[in-house]
N, C-alpha and C. Protein backbone atom coordinates (compact mmCIF):
# COMPACT_ATOMS: atom_id res chain seq x y z
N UNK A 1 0.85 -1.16 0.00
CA UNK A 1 0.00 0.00 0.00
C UNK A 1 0.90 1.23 0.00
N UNK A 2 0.61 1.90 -0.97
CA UNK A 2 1.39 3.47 -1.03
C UNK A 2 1.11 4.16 0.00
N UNK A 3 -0.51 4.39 -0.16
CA UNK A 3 -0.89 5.65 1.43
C UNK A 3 -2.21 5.26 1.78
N UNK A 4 -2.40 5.84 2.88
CA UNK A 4 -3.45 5.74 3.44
C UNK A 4 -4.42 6.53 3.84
N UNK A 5 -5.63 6.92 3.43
CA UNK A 5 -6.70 7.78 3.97
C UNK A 5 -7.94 7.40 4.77
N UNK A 6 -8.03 8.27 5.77
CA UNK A 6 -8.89 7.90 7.06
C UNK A 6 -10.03 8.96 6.55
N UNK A 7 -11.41 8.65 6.50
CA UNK A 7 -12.74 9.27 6.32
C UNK A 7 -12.87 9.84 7.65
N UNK A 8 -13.11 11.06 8.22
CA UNK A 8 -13.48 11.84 9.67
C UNK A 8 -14.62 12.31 9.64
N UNK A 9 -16.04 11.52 9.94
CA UNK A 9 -17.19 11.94 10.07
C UNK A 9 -17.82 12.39 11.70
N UNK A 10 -18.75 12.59 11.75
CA UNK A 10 -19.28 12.48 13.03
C UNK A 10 -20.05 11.22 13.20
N UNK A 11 -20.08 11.09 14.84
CA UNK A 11 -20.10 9.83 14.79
C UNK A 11 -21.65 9.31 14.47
N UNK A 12 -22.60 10.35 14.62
CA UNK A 12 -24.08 10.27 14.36
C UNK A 12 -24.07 10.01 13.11
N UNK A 13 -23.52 10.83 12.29
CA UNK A 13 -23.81 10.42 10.83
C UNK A 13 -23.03 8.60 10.49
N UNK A 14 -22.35 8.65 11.15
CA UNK A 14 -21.53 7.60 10.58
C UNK A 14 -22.65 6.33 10.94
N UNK A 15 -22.70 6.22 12.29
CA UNK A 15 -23.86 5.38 12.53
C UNK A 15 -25.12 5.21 12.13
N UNK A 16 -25.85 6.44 11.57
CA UNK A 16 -27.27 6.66 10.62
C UNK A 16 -26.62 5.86 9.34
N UNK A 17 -25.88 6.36 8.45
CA UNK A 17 -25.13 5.64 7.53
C UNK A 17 -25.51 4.22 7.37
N UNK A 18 -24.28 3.37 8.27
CA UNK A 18 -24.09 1.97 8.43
C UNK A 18 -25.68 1.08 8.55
N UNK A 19 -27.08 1.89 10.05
CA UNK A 19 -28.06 1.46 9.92
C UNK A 19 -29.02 1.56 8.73
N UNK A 20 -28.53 2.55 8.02
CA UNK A 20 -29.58 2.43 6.72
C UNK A 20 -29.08 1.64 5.75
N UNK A 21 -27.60 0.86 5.55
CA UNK A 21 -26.87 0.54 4.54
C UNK A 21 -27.38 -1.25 4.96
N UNK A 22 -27.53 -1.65 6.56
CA UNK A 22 -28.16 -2.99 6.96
C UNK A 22 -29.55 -3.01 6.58
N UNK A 23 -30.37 -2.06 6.63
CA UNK A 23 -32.13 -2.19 6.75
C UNK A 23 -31.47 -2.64 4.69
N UNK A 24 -30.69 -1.87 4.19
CA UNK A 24 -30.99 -1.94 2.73
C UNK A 24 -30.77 -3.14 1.93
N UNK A 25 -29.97 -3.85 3.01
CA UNK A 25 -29.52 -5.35 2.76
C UNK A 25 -30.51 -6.34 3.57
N UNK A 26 -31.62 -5.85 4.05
CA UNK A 26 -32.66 -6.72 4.27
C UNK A 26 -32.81 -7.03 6.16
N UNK A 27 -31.86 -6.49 6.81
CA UNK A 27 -32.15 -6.60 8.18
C UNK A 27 -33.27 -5.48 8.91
N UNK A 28 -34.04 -5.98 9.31
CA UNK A 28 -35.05 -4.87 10.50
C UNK A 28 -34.03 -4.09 11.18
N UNK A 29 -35.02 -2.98 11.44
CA UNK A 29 -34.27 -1.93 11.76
C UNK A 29 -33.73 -2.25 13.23
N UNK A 30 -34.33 -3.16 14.47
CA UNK A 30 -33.57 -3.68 15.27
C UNK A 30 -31.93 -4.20 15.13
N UNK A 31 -32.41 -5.18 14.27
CA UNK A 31 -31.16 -5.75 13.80
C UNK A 31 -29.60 -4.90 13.03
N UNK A 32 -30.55 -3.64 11.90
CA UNK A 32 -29.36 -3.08 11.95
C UNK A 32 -28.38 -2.25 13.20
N UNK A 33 -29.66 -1.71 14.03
CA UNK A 33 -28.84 -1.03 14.64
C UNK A 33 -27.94 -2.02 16.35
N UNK A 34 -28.41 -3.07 16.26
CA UNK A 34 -27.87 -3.88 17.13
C UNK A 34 -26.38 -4.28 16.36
N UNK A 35 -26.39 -4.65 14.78
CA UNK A 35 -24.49 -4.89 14.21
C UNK A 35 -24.08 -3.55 14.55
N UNK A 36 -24.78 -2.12 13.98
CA UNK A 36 -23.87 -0.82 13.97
C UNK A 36 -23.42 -0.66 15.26
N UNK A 37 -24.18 -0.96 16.53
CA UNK A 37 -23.43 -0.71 17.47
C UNK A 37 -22.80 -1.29 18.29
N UNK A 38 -22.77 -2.74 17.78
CA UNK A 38 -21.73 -3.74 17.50
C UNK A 38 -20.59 -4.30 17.22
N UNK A 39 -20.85 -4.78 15.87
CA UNK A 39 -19.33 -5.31 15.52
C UNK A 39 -18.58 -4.14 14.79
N UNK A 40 -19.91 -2.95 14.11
CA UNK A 40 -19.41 -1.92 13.41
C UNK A 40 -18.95 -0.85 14.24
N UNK A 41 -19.18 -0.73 15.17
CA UNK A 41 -18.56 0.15 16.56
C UNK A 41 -17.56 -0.76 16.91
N UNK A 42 -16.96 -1.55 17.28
CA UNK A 42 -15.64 -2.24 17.66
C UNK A 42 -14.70 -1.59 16.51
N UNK A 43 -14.87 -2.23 15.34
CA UNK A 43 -14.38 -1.82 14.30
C UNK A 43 -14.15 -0.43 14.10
N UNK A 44 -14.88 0.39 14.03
CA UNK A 44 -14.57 2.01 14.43
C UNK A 44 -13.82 2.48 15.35
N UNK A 45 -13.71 1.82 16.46
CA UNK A 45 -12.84 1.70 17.69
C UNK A 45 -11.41 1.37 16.94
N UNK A 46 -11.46 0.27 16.85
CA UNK A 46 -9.79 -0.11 16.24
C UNK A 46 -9.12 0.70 15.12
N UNK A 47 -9.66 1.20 14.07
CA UNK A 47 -9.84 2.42 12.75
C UNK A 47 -9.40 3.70 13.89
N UNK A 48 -10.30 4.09 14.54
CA UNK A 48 -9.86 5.29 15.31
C UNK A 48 -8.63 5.27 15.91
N UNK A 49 -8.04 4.56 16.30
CA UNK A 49 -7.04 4.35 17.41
C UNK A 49 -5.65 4.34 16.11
N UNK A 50 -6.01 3.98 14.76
CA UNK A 50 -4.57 3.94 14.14
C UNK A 50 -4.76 5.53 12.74
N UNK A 51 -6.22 6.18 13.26
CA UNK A 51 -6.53 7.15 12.21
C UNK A 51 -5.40 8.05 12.07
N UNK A 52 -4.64 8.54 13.16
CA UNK A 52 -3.48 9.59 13.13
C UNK A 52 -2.48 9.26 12.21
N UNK A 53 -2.49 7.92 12.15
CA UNK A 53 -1.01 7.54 11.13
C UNK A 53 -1.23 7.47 9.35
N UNK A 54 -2.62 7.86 9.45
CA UNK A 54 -3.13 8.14 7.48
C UNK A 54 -2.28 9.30 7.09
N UNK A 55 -2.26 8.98 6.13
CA UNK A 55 -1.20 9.85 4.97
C UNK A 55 -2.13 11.16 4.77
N UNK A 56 -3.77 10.96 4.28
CA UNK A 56 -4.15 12.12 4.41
C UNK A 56 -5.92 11.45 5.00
N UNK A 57 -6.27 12.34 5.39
CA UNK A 57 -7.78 12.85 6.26
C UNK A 57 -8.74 14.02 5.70
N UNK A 58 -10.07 13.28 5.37
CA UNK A 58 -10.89 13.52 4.79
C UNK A 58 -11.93 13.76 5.76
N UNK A 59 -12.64 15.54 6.37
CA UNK A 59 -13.55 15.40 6.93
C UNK A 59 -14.86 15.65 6.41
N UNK A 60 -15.83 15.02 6.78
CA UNK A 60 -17.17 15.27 6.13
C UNK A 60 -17.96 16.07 7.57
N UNK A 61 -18.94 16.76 7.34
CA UNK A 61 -19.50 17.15 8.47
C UNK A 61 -21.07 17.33 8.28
């Protein structure tokens, strides 16, 4: 890998995001938001913790 870029959203949007992207792949809206704040929040956790070392950073707001 040449470089690396980290997406910097807020975290509301990021999570509205992910639950509408599960309901669109066929899970109830329980269900999406039980993975987003889940396995897709762990995952955001670990992403966050190495975001400083991206080559460049992209914020959306």
């Amino acid at each position: 890998m040449d470089e690396s870029w980290c997406l910097d959203l807020p975290d509301a949007l990021r999570m509205s995001r992910l639950i509408n992207r599960h309901i669109a792949f066929g899970r109830t809206l329980e269900e999406a938001e039980a993975w987003a704040h889940g396995s897709d929040e762990n995952n955001a956790q670990i992403i966050g913790a190495s975001a400083s070392r991206a080559d460049f950073t992209i914020e959306v707001d």
